[in-house]
N, C-alpha and C. Protein backbone atom coordinates (compact mmCIF):
# COMPACT_ATOMS: atom_id res chain seq x y z
N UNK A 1 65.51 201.53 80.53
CA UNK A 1 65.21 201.92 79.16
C UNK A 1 66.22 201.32 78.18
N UNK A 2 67.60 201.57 78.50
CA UNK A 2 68.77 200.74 77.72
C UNK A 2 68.31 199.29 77.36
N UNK A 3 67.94 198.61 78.81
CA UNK A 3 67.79 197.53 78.58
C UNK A 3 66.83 197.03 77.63
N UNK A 4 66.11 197.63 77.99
CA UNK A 4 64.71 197.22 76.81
C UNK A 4 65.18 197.79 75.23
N UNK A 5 65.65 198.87 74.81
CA UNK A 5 66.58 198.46 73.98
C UNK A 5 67.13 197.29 73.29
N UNK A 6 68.25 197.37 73.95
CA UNK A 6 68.63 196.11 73.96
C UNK A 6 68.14 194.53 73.57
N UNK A 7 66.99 195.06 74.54
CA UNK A 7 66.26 193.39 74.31
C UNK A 7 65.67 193.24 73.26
N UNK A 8 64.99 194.34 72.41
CA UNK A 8 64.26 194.28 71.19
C UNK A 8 65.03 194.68 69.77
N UNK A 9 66.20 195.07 70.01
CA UNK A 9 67.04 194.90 69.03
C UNK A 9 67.93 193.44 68.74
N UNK A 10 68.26 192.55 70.44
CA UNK A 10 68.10 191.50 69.94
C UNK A 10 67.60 190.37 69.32
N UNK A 11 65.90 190.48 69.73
CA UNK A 11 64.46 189.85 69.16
C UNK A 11 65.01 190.32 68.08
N UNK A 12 64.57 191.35 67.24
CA UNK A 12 64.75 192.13 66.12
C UNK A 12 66.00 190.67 65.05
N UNK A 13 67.51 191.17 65.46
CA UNK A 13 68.47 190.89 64.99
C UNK A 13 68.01 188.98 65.07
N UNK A 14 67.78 188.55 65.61
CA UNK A 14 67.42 187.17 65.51
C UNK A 14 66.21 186.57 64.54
N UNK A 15 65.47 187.74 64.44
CA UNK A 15 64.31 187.13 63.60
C UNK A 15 64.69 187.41 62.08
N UNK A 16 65.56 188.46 62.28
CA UNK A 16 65.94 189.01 60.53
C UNK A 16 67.41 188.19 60.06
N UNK A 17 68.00 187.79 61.02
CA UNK A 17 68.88 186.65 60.55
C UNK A 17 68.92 185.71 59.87
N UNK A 18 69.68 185.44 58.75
CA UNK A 18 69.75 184.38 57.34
C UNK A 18 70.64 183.32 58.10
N UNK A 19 70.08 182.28 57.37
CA UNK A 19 70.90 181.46 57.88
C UNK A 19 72.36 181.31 57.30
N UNK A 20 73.22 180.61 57.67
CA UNK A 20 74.79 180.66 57.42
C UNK A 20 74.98 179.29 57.85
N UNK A 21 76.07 178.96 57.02
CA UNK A 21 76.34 177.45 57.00
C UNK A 21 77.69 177.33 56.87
N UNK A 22 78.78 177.18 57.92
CA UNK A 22 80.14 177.20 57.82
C UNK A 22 80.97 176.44 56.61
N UNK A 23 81.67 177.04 55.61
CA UNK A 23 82.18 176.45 54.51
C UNK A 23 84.41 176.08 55.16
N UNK A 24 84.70 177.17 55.76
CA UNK A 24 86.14 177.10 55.47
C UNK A 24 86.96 177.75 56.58
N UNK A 25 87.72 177.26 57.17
CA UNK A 25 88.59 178.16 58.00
C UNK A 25 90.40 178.18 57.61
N UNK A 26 90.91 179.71 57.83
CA UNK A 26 91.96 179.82 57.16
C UNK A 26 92.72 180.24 58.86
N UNK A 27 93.62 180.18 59.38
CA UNK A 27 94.61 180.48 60.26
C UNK A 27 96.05 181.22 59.43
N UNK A 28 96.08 182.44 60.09
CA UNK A 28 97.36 182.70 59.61
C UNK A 28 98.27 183.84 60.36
N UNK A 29 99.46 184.31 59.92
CA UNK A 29 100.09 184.88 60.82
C UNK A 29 101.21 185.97 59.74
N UNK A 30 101.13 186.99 60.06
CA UNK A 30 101.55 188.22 59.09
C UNK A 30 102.66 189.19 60.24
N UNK A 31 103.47 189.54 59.71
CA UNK A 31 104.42 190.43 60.22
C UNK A 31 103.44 191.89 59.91
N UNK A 32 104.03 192.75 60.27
CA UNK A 32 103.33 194.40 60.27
C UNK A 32 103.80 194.61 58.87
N UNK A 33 102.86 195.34 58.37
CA UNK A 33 102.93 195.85 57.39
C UNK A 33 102.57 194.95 55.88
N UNK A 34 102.66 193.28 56.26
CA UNK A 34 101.92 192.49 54.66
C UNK A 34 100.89 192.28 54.61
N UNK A 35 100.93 191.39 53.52
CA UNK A 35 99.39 190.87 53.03
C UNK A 35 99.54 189.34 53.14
N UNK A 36 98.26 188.80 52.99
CA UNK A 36 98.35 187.16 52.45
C UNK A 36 96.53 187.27 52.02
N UNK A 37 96.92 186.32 50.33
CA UNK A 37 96.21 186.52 49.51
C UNK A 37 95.17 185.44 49.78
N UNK A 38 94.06 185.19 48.96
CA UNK A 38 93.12 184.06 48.86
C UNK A 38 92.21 184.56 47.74
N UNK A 39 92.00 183.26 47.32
CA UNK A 39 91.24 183.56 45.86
C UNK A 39 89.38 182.42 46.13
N UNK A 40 88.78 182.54 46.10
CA UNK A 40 87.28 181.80 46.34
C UNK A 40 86.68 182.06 44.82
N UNK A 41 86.15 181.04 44.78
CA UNK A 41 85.64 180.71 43.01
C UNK A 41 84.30 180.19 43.30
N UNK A 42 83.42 179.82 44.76
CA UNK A 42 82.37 179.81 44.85
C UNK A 42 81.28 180.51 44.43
N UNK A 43 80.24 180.10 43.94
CA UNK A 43 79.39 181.04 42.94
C UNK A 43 77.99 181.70 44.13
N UNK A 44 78.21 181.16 45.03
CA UNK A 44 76.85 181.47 46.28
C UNK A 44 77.17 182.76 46.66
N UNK A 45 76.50 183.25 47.25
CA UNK A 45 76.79 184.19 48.44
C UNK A 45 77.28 183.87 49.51
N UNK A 46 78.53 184.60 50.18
CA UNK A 46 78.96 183.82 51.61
C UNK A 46 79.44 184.95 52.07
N UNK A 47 79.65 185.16 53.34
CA UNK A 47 80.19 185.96 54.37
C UNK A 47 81.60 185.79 54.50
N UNK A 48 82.08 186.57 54.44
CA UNK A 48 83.94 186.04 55.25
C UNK A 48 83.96 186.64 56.68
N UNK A 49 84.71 186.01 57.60
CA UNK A 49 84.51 186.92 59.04
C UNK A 49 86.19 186.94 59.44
N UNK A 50 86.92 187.87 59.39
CA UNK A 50 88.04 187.98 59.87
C UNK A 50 87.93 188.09 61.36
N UNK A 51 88.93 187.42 61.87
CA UNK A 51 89.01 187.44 63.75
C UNK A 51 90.48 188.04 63.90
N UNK A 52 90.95 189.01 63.97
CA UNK A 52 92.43 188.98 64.84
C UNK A 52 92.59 188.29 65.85
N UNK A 53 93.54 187.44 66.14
CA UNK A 53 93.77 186.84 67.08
C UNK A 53 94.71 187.63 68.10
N UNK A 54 95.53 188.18 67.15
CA UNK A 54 96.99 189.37 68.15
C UNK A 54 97.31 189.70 67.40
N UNK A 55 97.01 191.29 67.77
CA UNK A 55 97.22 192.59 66.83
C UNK A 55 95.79 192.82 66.21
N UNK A 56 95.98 193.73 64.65
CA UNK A 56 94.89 194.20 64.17
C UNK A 56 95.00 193.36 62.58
N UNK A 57 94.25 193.07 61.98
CA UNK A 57 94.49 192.66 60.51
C UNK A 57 93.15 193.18 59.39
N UNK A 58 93.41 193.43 58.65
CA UNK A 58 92.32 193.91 57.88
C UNK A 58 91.62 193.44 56.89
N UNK A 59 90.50 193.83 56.26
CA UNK A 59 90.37 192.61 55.30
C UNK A 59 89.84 193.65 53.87
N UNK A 60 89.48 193.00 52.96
CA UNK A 60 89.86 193.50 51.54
C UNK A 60 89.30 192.45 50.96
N UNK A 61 88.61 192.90 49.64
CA UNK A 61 88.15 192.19 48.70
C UNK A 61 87.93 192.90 47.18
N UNK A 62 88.11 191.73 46.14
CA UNK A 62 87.13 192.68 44.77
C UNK A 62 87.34 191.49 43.82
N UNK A 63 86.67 191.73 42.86
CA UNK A 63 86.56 190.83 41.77
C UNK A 63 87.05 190.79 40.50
N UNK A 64 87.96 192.08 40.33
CA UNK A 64 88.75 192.27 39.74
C UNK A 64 90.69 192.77 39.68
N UNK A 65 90.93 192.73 40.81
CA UNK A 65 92.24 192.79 41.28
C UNK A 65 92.44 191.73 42.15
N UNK A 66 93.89 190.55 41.51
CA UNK A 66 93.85 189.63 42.30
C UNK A 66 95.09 190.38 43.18
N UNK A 67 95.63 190.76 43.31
CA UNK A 67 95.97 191.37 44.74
C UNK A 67 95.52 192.70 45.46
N UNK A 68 94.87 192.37 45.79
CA UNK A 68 93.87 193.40 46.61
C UNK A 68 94.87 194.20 47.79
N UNK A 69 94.68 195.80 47.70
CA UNK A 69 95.34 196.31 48.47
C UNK A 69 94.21 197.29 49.01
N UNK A 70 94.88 198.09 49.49
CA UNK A 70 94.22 199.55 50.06
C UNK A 70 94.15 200.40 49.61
N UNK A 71 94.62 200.56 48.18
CA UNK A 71 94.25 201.46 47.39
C UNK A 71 93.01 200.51 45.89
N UNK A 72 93.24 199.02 45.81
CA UNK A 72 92.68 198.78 44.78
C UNK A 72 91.71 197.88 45.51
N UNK A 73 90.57 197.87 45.95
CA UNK A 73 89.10 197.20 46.32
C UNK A 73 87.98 197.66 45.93
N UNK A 74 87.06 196.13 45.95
CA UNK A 74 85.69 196.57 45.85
C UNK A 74 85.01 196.34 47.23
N UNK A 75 85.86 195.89 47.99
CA UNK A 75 84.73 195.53 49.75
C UNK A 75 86.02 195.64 50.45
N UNK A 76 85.30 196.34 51.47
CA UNK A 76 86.51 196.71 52.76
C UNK A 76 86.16 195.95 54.61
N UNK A 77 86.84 196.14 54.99
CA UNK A 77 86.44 196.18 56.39
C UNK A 77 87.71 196.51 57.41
N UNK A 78 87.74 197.40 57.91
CA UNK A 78 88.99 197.65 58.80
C UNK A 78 89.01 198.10 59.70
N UNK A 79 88.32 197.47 60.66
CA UNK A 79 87.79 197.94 62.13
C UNK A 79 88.84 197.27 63.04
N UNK A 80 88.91 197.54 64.03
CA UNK A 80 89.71 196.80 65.05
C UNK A 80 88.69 196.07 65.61
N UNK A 81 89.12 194.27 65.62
CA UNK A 81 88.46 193.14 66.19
C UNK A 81 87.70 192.65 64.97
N UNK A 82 86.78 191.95 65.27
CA UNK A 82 86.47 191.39 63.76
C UNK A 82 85.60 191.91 62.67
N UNK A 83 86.51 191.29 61.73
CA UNK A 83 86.04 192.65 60.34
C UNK A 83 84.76 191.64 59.33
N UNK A 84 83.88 191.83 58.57
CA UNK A 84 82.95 190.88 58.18
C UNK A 84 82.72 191.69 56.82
N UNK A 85 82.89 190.67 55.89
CA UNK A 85 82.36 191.51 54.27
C UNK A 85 81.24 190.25 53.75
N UNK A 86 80.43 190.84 53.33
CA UNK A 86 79.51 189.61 52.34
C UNK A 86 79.45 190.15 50.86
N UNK A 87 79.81 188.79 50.26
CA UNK A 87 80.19 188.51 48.84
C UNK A 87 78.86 188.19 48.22
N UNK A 88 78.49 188.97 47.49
CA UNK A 88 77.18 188.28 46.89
C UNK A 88 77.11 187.85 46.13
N UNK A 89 76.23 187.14 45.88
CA UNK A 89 76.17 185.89 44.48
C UNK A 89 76.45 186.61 43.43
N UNK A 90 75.76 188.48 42.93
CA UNK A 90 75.88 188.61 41.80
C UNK A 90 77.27 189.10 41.31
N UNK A 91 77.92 188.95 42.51
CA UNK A 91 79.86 189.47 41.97
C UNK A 91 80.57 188.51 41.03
N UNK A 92 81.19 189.14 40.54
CA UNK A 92 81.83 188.69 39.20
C UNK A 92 82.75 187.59 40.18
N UNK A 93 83.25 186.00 39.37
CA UNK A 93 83.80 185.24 40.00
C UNK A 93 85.26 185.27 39.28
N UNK A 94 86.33 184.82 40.07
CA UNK A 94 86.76 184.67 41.45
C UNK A 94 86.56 185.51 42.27
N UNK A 95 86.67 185.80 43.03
CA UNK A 95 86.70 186.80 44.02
C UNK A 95 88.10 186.69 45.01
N UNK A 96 88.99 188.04 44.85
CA UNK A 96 90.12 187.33 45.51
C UNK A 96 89.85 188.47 46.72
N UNK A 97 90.66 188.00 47.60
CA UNK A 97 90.40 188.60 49.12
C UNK A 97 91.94 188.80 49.64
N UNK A 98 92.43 189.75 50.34
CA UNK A 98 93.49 189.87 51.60
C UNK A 98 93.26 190.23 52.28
N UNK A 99 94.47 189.92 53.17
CA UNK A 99 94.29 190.09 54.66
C UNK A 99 95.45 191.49 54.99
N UNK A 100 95.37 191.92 55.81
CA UNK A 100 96.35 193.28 55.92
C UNK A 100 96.66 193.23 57.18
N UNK A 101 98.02 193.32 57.81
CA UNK A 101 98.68 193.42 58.83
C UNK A 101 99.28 195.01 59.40
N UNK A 102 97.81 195.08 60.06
CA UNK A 102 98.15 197.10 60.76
C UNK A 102 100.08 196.96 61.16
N UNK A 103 100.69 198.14 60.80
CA UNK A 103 102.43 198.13 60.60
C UNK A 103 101.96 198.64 61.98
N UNK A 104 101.09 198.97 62.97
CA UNK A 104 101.52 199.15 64.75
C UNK A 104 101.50 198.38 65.48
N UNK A 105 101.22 196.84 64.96
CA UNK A 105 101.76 195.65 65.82
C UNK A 105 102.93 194.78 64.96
N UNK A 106 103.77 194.24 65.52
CA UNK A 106 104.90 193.63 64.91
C UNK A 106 104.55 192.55 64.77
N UNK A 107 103.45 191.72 65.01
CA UNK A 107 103.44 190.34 64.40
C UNK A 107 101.69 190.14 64.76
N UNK A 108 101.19 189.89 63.51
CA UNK A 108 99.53 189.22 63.52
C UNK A 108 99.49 188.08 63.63
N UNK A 109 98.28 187.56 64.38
CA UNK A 109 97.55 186.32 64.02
C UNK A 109 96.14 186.31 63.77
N UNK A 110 95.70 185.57 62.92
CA UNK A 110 94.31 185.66 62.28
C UNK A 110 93.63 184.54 62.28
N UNK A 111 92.49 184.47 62.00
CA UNK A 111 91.37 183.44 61.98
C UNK A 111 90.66 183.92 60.60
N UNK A 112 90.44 183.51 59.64
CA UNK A 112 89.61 183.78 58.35
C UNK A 112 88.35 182.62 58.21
N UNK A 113 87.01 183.11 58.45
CA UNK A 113 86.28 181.90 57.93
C UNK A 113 85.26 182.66 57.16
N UNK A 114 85.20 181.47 56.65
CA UNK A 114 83.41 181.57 55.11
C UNK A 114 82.49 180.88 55.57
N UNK A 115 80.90 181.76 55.36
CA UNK A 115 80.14 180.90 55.65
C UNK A 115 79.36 181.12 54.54
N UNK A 116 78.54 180.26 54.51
CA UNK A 116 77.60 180.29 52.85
C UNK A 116 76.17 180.74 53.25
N UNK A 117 75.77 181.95 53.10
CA UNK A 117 74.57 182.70 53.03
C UNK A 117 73.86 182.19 52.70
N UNK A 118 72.47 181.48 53.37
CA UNK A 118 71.61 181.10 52.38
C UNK A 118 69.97 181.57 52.99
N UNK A 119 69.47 182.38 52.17
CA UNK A 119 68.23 183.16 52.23
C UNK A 119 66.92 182.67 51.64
N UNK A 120 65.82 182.75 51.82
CA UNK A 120 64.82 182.32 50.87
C UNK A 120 64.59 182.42 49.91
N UNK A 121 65.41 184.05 49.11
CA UNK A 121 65.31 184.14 47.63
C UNK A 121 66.46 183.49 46.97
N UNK A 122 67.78 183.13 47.74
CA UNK A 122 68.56 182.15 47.12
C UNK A 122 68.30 180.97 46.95
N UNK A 123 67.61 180.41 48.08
CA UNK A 123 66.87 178.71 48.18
C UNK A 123 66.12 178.73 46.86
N UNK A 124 65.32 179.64 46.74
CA UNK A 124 64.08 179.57 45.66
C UNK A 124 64.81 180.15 44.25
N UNK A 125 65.56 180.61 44.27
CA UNK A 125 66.42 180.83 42.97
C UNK A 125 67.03 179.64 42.41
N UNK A 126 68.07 178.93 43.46
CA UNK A 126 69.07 177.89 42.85
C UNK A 126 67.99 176.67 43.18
N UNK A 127 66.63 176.62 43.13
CA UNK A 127 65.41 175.49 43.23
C UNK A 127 65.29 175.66 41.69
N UNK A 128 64.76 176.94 41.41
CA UNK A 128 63.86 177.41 40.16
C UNK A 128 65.03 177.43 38.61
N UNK A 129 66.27 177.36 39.18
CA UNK A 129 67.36 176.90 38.23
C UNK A 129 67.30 175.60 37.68
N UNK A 130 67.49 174.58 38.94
CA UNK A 130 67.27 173.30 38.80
C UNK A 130 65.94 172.50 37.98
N UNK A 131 65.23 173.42 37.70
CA UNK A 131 63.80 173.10 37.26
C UNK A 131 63.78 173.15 36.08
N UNK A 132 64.68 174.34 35.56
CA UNK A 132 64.43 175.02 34.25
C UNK A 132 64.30 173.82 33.22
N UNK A 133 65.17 172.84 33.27
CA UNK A 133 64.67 171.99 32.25
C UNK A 133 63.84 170.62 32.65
N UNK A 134 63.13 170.94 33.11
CA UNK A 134 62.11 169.19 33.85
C UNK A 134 61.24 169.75 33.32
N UNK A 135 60.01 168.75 32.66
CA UNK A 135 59.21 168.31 32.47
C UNK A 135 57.91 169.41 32.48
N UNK A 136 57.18 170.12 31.76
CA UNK A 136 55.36 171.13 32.28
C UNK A 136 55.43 170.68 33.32
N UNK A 137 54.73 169.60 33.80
CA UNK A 137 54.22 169.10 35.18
C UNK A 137 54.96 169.73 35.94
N UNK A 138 55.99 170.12 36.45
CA UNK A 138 57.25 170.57 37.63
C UNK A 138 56.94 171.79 37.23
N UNK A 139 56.17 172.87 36.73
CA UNK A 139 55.86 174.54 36.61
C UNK A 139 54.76 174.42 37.61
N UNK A 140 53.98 173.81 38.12
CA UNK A 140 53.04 173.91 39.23
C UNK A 140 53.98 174.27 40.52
N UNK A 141 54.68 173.09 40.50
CA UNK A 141 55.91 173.39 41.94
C UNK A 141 56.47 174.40 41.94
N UNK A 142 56.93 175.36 40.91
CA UNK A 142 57.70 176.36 40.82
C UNK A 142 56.51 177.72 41.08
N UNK A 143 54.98 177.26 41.17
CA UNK A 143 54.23 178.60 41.24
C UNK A 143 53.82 178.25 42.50
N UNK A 144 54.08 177.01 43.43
CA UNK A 144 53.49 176.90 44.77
C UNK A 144 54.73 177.58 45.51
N UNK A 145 56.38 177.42 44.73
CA UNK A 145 57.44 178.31 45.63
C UNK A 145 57.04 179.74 45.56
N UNK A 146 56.74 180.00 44.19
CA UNK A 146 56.43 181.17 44.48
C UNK A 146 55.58 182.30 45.71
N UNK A 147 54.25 181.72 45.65
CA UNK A 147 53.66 181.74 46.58
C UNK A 147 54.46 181.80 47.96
N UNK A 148 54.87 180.67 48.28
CA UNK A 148 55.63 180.83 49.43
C UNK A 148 57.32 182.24 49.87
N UNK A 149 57.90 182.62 48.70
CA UNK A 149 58.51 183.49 48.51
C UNK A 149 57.58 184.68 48.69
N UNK A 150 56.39 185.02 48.40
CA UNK A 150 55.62 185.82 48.73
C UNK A 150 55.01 186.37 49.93
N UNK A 151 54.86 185.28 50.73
CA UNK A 151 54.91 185.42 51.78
C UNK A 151 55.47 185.74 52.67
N UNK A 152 57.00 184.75 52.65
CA UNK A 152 57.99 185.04 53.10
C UNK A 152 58.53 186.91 52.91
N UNK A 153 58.25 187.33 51.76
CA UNK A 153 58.73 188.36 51.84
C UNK A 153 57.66 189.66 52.26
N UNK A 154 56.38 189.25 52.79
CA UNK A 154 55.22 189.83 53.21
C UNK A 154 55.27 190.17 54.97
N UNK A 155 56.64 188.47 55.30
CA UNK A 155 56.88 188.72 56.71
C UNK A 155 58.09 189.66 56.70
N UNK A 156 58.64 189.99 56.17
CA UNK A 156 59.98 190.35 55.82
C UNK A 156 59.56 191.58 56.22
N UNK A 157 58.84 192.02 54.99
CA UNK A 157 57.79 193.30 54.90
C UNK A 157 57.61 193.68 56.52
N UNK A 158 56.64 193.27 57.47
CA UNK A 158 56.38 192.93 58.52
C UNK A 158 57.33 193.64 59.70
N UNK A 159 58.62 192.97 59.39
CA UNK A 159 59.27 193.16 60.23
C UNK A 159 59.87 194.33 60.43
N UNK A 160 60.50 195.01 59.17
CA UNK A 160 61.14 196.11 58.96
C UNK A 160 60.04 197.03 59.35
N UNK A 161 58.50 197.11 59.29
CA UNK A 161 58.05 198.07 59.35
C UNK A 161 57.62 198.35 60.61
N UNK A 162 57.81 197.18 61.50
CA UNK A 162 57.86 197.36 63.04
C UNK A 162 59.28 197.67 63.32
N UNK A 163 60.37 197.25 62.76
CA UNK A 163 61.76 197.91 63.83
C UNK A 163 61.61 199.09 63.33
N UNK A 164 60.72 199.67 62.49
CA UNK A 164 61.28 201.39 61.93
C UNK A 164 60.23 202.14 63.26
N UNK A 165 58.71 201.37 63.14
CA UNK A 165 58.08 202.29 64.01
C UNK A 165 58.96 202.21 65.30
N UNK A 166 59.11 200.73 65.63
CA UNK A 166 59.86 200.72 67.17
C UNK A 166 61.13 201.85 67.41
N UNK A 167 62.05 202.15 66.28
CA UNK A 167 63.04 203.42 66.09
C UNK A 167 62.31 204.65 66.56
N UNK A 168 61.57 205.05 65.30
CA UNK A 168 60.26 206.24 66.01
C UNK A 168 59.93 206.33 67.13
N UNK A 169 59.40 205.16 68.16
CA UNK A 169 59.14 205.72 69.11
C UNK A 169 59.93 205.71 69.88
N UNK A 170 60.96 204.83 69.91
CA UNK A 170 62.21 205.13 70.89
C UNK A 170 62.69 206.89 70.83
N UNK A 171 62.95 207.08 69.68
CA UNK A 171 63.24 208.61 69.23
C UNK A 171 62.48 209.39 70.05
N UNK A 172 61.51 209.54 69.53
CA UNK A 172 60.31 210.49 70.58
C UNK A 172 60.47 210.44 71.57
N UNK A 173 60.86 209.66 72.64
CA UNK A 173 60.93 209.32 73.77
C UNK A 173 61.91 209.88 73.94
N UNK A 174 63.11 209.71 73.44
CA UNK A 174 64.45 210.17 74.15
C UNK A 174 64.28 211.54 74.08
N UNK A 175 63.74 212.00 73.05
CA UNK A 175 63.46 213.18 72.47
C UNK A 175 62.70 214.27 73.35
């Protein structure tokens, strides 16, 4: 029963997956108890994925405090092993980010990378930008994306409303 689980939450997690496109990798190394800062001025949506390498490190974000602590954020993540925040396009830019070194290991190492989110309503957004000033003729192309955004979000539709029943009946069952 686990297994099957399993298996359809991976189907699931694979079909609802955006694509990601690796932008940046940061390496670094923190004594217990600091920070080390980073500032991103990219206007997309992108993921950051913190990795501890040894020890624990944390991560932090916001768009209005360029040194981001633990008392001043707008996005968190502070799990032990890797921590993941996504930045969305509509956040105010720069966006500055730290990293946090848990004070119960005496020396961190980290892995920081960005990847650039890119979804069908972003594709068809930063398309329908590019358009804004071309020519009448190029408003046909912009109502055949449409269409296709429609769809796309008809499968979307689709999907969620099978992993909810598939939830339901798992429930019942265990139940």
């Amino acid at each position: 029963m686990i297994f099957v689980l399993v298996f359809v939450f991976g189907i699931l997690a694979n079909v609802l997956t955006i694509n990601c496109q690796f932008v940046s990798n940061q390496n670094g190394e923190l004594d217990a108890g600091n920070w080390s800062y980073y500032k991103y001025t990219q206007k997309y949506q992108f993921r950051l994925v913190l990795e501890s390498l040894n020890g624990d490190c944390d991560l932090y974000a916001s768009d209005k405090v360029p040194y981001v602590d633990y008392s001043n954020y707008d996005l968190q993540s502070i799990t032990y092993g890797n921590d993941e925040i996504l930045i969305e396009s509509s956040m105010r830019r720069p966006i500055y980010v730290s990293v946090y070194a848990h004070p119960y290991y005496a020396n961190c190492k980290y892995n920081l990378r960005q990847y650039r989110e890119e979804n069908e309503y972003n594709s068809y957004k930063e398309h329908s930008e590019s358009l804004k000033h071309d020519d009448d003729d190029d408003k046909q192309e912009v109502k055949l994306d449409t269409k296709n955004d429609e769809e796309s979000e008809d499968k979307e539709n689709f999907f969620w409303w099978l992993f909810i029943n598939l939830i339901e009946i798992l429930a019942e069952v265990i139940l």
